[in-house]
Protein backbone atom coordinates (compact mmCIF):
# COMPACT_ATOMS: atom_id res chain seq x y z
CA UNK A 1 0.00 0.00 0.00
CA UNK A 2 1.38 3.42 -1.10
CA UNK A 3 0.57 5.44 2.26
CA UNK A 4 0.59 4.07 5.46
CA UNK A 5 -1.89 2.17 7.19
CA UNK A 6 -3.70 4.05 10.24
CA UNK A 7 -7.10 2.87 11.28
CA UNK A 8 -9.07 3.26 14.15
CA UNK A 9 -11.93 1.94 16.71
CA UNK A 10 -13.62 5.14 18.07
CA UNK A 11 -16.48 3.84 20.26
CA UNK A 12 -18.48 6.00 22.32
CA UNK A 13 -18.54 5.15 26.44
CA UNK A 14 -21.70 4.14 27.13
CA UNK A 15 -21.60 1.05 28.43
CA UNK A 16 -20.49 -2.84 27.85
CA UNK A 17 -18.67 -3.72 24.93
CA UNK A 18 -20.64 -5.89 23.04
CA UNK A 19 -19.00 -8.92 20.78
CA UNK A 20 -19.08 -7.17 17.50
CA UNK A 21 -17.82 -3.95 18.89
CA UNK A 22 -14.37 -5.86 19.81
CA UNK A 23 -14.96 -7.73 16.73
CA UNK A 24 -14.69 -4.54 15.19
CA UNK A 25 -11.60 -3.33 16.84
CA UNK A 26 -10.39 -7.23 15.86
CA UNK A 27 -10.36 -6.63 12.45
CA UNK A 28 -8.93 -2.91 12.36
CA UNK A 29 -6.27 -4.54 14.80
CA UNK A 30 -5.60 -7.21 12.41
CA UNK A 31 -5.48 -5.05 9.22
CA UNK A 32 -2.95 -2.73 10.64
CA UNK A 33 -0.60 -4.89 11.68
CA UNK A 34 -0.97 -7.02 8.55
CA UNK A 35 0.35 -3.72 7.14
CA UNK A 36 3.00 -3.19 9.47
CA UNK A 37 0.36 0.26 10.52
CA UNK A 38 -1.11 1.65 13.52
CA UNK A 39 -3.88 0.74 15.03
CA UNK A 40 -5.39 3.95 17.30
CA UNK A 41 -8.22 4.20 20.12
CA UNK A 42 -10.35 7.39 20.27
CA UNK A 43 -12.87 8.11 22.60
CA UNK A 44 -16.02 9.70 20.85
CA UNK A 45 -17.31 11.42 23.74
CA UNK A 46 -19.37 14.01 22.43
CA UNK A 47 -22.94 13.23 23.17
CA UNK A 48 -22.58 14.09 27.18
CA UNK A 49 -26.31 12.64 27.92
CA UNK A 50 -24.94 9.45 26.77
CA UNK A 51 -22.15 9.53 28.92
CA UNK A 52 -21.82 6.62 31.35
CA UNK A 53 -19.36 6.18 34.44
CA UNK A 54 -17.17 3.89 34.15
CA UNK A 55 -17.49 3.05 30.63
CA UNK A 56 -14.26 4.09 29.18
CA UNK A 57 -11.98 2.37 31.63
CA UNK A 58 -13.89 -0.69 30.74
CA UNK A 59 -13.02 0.08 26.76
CA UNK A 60 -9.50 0.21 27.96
CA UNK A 61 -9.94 -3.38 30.28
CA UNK A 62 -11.43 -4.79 27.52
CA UNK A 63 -8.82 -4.37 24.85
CA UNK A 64 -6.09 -5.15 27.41
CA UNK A 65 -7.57 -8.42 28.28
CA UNK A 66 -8.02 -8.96 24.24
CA UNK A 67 -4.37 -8.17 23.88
CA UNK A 68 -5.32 -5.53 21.12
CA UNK A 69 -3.32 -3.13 22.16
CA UNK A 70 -3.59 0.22 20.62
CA UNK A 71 -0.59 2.40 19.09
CA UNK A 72 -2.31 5.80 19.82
CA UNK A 73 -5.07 6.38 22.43
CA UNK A 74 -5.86 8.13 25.13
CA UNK A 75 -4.07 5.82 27.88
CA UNK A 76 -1.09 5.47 25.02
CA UNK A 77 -0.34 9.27 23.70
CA UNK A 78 0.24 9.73 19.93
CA UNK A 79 1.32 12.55 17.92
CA UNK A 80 -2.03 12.79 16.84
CA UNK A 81 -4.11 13.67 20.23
CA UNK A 82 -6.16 14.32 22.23
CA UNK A 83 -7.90 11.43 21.62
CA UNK A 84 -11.10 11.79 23.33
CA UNK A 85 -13.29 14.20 20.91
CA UNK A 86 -14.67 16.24 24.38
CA UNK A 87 -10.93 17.29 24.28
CA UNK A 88 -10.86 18.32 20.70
CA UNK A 89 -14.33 20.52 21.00
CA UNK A 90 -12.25 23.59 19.44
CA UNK A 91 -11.21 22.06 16.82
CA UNK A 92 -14.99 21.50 15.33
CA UNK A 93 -16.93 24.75 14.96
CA UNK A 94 -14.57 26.12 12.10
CA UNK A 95 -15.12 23.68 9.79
CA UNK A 96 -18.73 23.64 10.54
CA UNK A 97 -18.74 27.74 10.39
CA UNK A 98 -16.92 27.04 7.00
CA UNK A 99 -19.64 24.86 5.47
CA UNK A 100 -21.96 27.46 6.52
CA UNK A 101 -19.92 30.02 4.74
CA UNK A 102 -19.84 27.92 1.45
CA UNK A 103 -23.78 27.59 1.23
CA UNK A 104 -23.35 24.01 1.92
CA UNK A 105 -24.81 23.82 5.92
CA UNK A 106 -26.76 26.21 7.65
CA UNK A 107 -27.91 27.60 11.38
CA UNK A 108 -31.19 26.39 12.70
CA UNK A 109 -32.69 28.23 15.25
CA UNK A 110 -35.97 25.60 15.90
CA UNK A 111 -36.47 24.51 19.80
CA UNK A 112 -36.95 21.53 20.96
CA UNK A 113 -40.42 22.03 21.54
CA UNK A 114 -41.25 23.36 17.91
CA UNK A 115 -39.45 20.19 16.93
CA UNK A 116 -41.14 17.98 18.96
CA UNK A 117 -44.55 19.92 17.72
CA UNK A 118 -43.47 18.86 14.29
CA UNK A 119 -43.30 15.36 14.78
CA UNK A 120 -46.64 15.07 16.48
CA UNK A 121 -48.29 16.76 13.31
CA UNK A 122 -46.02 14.63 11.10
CA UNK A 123 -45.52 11.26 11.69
CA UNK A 124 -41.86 10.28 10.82
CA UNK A 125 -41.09 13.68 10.35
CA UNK A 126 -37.54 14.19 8.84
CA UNK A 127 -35.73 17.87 8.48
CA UNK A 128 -34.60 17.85 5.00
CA UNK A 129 -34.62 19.14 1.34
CA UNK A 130 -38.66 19.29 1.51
CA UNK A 131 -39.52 20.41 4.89
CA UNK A 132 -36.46 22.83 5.43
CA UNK A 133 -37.70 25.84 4.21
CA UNK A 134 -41.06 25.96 6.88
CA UNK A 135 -38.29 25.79 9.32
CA UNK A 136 -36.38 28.82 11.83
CA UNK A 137 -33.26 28.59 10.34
CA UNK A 138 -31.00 30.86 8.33
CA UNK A 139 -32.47 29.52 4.94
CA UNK A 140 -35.73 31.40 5.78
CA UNK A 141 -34.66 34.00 8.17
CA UNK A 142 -33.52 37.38 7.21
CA UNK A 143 -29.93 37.47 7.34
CA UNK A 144 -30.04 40.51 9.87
CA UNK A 145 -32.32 38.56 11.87
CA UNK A 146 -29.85 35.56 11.53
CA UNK A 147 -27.17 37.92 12.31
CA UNK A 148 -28.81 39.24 15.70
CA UNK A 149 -29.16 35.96 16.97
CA UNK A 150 -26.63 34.62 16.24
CA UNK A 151 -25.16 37.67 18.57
CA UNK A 152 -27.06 36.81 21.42
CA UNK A 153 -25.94 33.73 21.59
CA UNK A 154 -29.70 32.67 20.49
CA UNK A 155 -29.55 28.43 21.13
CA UNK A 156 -28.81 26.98 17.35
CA UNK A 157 -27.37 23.86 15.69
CA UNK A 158 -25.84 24.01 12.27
CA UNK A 159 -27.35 21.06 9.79
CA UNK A 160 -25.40 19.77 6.57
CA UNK A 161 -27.79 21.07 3.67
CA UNK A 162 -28.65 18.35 1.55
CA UNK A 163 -28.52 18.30 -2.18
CA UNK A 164 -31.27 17.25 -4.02
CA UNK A 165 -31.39 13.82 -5.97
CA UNK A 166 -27.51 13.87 -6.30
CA UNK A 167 -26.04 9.81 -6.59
CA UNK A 168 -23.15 9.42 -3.75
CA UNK A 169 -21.11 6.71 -4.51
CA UNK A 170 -18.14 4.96 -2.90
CA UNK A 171 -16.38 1.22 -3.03
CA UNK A 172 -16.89 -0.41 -0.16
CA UNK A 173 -13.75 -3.12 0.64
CA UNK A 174 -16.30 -5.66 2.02
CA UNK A 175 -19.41 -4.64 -0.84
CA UNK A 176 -18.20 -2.94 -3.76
CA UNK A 177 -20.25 0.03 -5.31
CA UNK A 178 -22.40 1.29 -3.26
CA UNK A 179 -24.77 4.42 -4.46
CA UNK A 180 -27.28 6.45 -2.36
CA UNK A 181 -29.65 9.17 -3.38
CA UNK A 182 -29.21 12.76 -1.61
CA UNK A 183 -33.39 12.99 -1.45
CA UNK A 184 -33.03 10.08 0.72
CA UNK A 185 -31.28 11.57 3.69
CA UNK A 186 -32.66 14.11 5.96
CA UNK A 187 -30.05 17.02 6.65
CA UNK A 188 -28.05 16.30 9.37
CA UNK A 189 -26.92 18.39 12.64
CA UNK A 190 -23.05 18.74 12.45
CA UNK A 191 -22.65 21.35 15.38
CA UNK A 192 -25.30 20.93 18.70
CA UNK A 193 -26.33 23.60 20.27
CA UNK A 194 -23.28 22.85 22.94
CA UNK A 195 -20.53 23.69 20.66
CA UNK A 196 -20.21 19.84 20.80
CA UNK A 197 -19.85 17.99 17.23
CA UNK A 198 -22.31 15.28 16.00
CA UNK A 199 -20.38 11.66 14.88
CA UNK A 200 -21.15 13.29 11.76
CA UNK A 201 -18.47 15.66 11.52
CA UNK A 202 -16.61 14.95 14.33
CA UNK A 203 -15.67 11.21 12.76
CA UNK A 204 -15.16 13.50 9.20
CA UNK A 205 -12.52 16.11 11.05
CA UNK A 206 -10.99 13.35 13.06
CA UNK A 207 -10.00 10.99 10.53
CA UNK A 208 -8.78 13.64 8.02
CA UNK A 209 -6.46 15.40 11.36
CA UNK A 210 -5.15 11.85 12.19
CA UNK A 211 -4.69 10.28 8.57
CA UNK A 212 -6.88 7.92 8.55
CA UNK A 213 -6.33 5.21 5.85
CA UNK A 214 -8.94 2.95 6.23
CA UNK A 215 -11.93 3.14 8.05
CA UNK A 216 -14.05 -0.27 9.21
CA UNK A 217 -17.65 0.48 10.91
CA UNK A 218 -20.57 -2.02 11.31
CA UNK A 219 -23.03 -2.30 8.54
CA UNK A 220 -25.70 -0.23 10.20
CA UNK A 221 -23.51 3.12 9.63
CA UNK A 222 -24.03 2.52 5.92
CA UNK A 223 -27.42 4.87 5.44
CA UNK A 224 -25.14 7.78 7.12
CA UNK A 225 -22.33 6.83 4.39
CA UNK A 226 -23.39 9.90 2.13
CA UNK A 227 -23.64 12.12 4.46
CA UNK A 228 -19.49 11.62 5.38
CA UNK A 229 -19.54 11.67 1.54
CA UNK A 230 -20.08 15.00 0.98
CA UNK A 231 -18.58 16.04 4.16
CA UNK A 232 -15.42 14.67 2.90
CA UNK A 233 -15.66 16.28 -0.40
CA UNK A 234 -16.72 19.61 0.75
CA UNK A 235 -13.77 20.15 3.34
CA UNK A 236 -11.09 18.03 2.32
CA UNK A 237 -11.52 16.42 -0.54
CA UNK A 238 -12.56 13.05 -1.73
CA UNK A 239 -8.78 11.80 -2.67
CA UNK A 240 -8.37 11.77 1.13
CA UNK A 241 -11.50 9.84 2.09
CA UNK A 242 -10.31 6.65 3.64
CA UNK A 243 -11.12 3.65 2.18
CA UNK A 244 -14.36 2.25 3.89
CA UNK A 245 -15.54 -0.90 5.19
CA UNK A 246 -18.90 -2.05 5.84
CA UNK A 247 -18.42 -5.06 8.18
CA UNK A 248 -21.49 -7.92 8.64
CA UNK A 249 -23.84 -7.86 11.67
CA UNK A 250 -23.48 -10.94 14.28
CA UNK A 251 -26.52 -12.34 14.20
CA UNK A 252 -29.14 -14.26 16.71
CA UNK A 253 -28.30 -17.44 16.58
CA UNK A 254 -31.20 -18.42 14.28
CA UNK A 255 -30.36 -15.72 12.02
CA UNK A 256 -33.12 -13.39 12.67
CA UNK A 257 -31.54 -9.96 13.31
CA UNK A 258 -28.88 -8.33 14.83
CA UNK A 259 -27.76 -10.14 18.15
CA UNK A 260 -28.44 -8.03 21.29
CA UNK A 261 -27.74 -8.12 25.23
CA UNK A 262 -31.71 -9.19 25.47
CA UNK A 263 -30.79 -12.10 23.20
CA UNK A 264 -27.78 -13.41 25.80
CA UNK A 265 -30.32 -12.49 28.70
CA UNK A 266 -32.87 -15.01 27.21
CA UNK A 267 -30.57 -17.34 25.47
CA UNK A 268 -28.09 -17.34 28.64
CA UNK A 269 -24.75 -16.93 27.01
CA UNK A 270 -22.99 -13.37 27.23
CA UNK A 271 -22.62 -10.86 24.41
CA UNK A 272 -20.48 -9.00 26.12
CA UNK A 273 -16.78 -9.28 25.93
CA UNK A 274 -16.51 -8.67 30.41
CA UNK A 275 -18.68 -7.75 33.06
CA UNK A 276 -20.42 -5.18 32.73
CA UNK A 277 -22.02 -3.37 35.78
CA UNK A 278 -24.60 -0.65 34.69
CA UNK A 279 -23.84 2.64 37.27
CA UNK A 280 -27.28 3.18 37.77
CA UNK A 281 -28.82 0.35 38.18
CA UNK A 282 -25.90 -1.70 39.68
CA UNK A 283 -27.49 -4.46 37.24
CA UNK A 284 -24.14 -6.67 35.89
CA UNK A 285 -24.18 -8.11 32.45
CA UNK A 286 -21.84 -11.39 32.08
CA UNK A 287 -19.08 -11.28 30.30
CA UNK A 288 -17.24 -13.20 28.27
CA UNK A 289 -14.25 -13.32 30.55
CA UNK A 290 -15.47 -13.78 33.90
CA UNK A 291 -17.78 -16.79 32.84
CA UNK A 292 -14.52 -18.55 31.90
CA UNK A 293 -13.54 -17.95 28.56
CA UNK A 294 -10.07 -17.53 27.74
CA UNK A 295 -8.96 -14.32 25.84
CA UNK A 296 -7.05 -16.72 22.57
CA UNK A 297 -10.53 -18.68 22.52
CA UNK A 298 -12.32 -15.20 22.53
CA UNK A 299 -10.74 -13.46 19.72
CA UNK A 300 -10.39 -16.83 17.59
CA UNK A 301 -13.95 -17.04 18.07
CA UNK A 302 -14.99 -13.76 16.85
CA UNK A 303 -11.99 -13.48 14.13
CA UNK A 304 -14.47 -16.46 12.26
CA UNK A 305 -17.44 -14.80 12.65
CA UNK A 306 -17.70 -13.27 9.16
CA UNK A 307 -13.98 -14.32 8.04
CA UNK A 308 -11.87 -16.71 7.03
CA UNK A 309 -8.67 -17.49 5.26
CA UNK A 310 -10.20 -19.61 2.49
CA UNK A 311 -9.04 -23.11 4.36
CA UNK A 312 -10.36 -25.56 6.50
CA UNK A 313 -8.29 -24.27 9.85
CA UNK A 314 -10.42 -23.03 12.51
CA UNK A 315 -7.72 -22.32 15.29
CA UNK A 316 -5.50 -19.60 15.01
CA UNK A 317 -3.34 -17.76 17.22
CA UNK A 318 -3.00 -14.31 17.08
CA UNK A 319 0.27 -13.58 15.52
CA UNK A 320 -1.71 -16.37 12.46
CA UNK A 321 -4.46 -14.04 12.34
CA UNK A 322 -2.44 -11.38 10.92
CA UNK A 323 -0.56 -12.76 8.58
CA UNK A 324 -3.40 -14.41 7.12
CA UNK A 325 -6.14 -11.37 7.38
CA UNK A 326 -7.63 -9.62 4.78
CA UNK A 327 -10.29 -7.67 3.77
CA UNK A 328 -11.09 -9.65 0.56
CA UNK A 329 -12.04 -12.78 3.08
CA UNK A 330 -14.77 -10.88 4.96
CA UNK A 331 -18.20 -11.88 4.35
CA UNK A 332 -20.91 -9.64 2.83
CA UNK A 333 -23.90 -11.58 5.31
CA UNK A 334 -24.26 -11.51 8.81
CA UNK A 335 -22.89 -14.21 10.62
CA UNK A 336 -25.20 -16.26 13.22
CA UNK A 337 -23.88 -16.36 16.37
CA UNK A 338 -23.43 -20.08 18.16
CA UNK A 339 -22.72 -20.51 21.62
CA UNK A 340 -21.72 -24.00 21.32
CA UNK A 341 -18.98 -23.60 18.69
CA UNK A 342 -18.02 -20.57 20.90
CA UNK A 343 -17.53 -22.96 24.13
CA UNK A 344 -15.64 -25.75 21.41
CA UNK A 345 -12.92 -22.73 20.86
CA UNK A 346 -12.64 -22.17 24.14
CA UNK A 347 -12.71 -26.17 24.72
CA UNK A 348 -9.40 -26.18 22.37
CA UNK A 349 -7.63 -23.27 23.38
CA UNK A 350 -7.95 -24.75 27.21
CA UNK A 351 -6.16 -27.85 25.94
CA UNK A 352 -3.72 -26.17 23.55
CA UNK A 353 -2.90 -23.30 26.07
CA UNK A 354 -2.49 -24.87 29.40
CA UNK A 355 0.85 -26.24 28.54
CA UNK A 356 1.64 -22.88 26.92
CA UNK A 357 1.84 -21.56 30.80
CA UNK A 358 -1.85 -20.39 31.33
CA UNK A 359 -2.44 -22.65 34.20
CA UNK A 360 -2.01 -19.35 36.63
CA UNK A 361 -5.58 -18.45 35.39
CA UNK A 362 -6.47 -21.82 36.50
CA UNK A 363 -4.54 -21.49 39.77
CA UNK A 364 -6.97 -18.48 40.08
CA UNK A 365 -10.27 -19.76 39.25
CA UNK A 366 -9.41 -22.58 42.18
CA UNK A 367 -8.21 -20.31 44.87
CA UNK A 368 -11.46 -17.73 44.08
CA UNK A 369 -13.39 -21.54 44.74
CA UNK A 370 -11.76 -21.29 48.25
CA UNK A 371 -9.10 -24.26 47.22
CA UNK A 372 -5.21 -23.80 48.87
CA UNK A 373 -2.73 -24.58 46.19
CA UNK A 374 0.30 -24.90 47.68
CA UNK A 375 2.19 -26.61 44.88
CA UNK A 376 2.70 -25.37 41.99
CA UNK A 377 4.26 -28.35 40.16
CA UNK A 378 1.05 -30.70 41.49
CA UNK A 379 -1.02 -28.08 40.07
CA UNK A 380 0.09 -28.62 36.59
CA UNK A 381 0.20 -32.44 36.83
CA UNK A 382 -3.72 -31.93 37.59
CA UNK A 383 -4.12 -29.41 34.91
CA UNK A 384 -2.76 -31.70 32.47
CA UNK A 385 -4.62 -34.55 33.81
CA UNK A 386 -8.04 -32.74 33.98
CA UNK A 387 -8.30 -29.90 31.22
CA UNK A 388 -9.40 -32.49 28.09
CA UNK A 389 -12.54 -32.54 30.49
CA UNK A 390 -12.89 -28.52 31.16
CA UNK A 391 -14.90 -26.53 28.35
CA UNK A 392 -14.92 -23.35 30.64
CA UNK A 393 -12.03 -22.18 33.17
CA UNK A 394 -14.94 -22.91 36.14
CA UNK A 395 -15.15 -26.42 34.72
CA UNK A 396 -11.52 -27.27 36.54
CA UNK A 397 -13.14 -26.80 39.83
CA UNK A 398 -15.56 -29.44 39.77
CA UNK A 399 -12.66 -31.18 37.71
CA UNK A 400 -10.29 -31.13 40.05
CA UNK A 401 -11.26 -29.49 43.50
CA UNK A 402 -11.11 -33.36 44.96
CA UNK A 403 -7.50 -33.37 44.52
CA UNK A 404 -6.88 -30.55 47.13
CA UNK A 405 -9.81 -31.47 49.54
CA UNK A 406 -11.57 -34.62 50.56
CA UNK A 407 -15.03 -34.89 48.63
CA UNK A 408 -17.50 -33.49 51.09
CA UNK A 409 -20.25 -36.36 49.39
CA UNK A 410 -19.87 -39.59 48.48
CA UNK A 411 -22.12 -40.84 45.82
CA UNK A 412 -22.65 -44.26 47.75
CA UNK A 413 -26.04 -44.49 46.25
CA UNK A 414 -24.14 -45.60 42.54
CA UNK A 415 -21.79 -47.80 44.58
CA UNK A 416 -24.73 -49.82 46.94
CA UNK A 417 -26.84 -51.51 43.98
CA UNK A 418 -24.48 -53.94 43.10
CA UNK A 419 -21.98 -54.19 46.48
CA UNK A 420 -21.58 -56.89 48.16
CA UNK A 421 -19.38 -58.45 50.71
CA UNK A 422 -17.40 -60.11 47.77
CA UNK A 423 -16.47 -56.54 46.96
CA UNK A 424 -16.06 -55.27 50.69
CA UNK A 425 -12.83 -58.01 50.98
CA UNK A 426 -11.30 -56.55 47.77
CA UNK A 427 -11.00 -53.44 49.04
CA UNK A 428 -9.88 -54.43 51.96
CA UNK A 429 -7.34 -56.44 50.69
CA UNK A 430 -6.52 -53.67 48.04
CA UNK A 431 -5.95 -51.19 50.96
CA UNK A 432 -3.26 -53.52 52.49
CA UNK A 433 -1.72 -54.08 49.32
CA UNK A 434 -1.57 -50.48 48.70
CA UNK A 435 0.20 -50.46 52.47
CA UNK A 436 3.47 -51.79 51.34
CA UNK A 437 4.40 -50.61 47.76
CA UNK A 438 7.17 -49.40 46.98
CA UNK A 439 6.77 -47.60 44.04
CA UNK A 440 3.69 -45.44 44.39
CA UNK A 441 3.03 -45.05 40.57
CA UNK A 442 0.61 -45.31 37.80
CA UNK A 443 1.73 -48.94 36.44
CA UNK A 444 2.44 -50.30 39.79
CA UNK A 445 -0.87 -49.40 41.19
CA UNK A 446 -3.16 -50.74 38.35
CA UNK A 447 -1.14 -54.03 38.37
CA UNK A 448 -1.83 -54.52 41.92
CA UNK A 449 -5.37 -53.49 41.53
CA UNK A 450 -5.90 -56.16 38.78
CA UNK A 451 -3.95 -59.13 40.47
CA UNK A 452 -6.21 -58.65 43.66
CA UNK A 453 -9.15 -58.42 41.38
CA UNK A 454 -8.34 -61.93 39.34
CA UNK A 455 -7.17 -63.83 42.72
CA UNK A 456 -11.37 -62.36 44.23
CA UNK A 457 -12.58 -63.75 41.09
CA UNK A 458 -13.85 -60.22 40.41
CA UNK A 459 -13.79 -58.50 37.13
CA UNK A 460 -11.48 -55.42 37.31
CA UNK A 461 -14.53 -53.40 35.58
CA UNK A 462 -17.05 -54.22 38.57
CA UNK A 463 -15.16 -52.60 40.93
CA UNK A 464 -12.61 -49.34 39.27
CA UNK A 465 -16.13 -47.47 39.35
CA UNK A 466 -16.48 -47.88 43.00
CA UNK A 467 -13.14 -47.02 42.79
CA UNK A 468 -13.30 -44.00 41.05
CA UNK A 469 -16.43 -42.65 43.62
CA UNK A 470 -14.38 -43.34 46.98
CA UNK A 471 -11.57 -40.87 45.63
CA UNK A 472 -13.38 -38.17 43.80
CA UNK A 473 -16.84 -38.79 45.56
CA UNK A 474 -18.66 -38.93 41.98
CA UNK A 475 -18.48 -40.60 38.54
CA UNK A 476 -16.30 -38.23 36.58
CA UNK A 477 -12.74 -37.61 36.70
CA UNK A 478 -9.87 -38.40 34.47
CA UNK A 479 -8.05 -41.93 35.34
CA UNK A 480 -8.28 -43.82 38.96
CA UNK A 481 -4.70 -44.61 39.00
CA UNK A 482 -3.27 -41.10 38.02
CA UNK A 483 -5.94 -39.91 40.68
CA UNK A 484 -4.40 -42.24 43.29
CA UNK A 485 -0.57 -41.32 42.30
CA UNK A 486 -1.47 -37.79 42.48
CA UNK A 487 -3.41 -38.06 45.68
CA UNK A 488 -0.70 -40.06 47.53
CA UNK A 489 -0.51 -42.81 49.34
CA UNK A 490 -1.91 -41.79 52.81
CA UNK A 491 -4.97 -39.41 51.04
CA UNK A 492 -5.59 -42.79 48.74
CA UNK A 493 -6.13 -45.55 51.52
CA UNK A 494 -8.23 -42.94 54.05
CA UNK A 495 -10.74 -42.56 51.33
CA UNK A 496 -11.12 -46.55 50.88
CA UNK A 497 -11.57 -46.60 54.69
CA UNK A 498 -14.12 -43.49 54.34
CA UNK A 499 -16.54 -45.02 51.88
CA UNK A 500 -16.60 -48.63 53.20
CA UNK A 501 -17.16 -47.11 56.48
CA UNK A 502 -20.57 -44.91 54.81
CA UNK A 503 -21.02 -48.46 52.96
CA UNK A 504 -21.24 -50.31 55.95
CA UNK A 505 -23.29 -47.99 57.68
CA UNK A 506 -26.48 -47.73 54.96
């Protein structure tokens, strides 16, 4: 590419970052460095009523627990700030004042009560190319009159004036040619009556001042697309428009519509990339992290939700995903969102990661369960024993919490059917045996196990599951013998005693 790559993810903070928001930043993230570019953050601020507590630190959580970590932001510095627009709120009015100048946006002095007296006459009402001249503004004002209020400071927004059945066109890197009619689109406020800047021009000025290359936005932006046309070519010129990208909606999972918080609420899987706890309410929305997801399984996940690399591969690490991204592989159609395949990439990345020294978060997730780990090296034996069997990080507590407390139930009820005193002499003959081995390991064990069972006449199958439930307390578990080696010699035979004692006394 002839100029360098500079893109950007410039949410607004209002609250929880939903999937396709960080799926968003994903694929700017991906692009840039593909390009050996920058990838920037900046905060879009400028609609104050929106403004949540709390919000914006949880941007910044987000992408650091994504590992998506920004060249320029707010946090980060640049040579391009600030980078929160509330910062920047001098920099707007001239260019607004110059479209104003140029005949090509105008002041409009209307209330908010003569608009909302509008909209109850006319249903749907839009302020535009056929309704603008009934309007207070300086279209149909005298210019003294616009003049004197405008010195007094009389409460105005300026509005992009609209051309009349004009075609705006632009290629779109995800949909080709893509055409809108002017007469379509209702004129616009740039400038509120704050001094603040719409997204409108604000996302126009922004990206021209920080040289933008290539800008990538969710499909739903696309009916404001000719709007940022004109903008573009009435203030700086189209040859510096970035290049746009129209990226697919995540869908529900049955395909009906864009997928929304209410969806996860009712479906009971999160959208949200973390916790999100809403100020006001103190309501928390799960996310992504917290209910156990790792952050490789998370971003593999959503990188293949409207992409891939033209192959049957379905796990990639991050340093894959950008040498193998491109534009060119992104899907036109929204992409249905499945919880299941969701947990399988986290399923994966558990097994593939775990030996790639994540077991800390595991470590974690066990001591937040109230479990003492006080060895580190036994820790990752279990891990590796155990994590084939965990699709979530929670899963390793029900996994594995036996190994670093006694089971506080034993499931005698699957053990009492089909005991008998045939099977009450093995074990105690099994527990001696166990007494004086040497060699407390896997091989040794199970051959002991299965001589005792052949000289009881008993087959070795009637009686691991018993087994099994006197050490973990329950039918799950990886294998009884690596279970016993881990659990030692002592832990191993006091269990035996445990259950035939509960046995004894049913």
């Amino acid at each position: 590419m002839s100029k360098k790559v500079r893109v950007r993810f410039a949410p607004s903070p209002t609250g929880g970052l939903h999937l396709g928001g960080v799926r968003t930043v994903l694929y700017n993230y991906l692009f840039a460095k593909h390009y050996g570019g920058d990838f920037i953050l900046r905060i879009e601020d400028t609609d104050q009523t929106r403004f949540v507590a709390g919000a914006e630190q949880y941007i910044y959580d987000t992408l650091d627990w994504c590992g998506l970590e920004p060249d320029e932001s707010p946090e980060h510095g640049g040579n391009f700030g600030p980078y929160k627009q509330s910062e920047r709120k001098t920099i707007y009015r001239k260019y607004a004042e110059q479209l104003v100048s140029e005949g090509k946006a105008y002041y409009a002095f209307d209330t908010t009560e003569e608009l909302e007296t509008k909209r109850k006459i006319i249903p749907n009402f839009q302020y535009n190319i056929s309704s603008r001249h009934e309007m207070k503004n300086s279209l149909t004002l005298d210019q003294d009159i616009v003049k004197r209020l405008l010195e007094e400071n009389e409460g105005h927004v300026i509005r992009i004036k609209m051309p009349g059945n004009e075609e705006v066109k632009f290629t779109d890197m995800v949909r080709g040619e893509v055409s809108f009619s002017t007469s379509q689109v209702d004129d616009k406020v740039l400038l509120k009556a704050d001094g603040m800047p719409t997204y409108h021009l604000a996302v126009v000025v922004d990206d021209y001042l920080m040289q933008i290359s290539h800008a990538f936005r969710g499909e739903e932006w696309l009916p404001s697309a000719p709007v940022h046309i004109l903008l573009w070519q009435y203030l700086f010129g189209l040859e510096n428009m970035p290049q746009w990208a129209h990226l697919p909606l995540i869908l529900k999972p049955d395909g009906n519509g864009k997928l929304s918080k209410r969806d996860g609420d009712r479906l009971g899987f999160p959208v949200f990339a973390m916790d999100w706890i809403d100020p006001k309410t103190n309501e928390k929305t799960a996310g992504f992290k917290e209910i156990g997801f790792l952050p490789q399984a998370f971003i593999n996940m959503l990188a293949l939700l409207g992409w891939n690399d033209g192959s049957e591969q379905e796990i990639f690490s991050l340093q894959e995903l950008i040498e193998k991204f491109s534009m060119e592989r992104v899907h036109k159609g929204g992409a249905k969102f499945n919880y299941d395949k969701a947990k399988w990439f986290n399923h994966e990345w558990i097994k593939k990661s775990m030996a790639e020294g994540e077991w800390l978060l595991v470590k974690k997730v066990l001591q937040d369960a109230g479990l003492e780990i006080n060895n580190e090296e036994k820790l990752k034996k279990i891990i590796e024993l155990v994590k084939d069997r965990c699709t979530l990080l929670p899963d390793f507590v029900q996994q594995s919490s036996f190994f670093f407390k006694t089971p506080e139930t034993i499931d005698v009820t699957a053990i009492q059917p089909k005991w008998d005193e045939k099977k009450n002499l093995f074990f105690i003959e099994l527990m001696n045996a166990f007494e004086f081995i040497n060699q407390w390991q896997h091989d040794d064990l199970e051959k002991e196990f299965k001589e005792i069972a052949a000289a009881s006449q008993i087959k070795p199958g009637d009686v691991l599951l018993p087994l099994r439930i006197m050490l973990v307390g329950g039918k799950f578990g990886p294998g009884v013998f690596d279970i016993a080696v881990i659990l030692g010699k002592e832990e191993t035979i006091k269990r035996i005693t445990r259950t035939l004692q509960l046995l004894e006394a049913v």
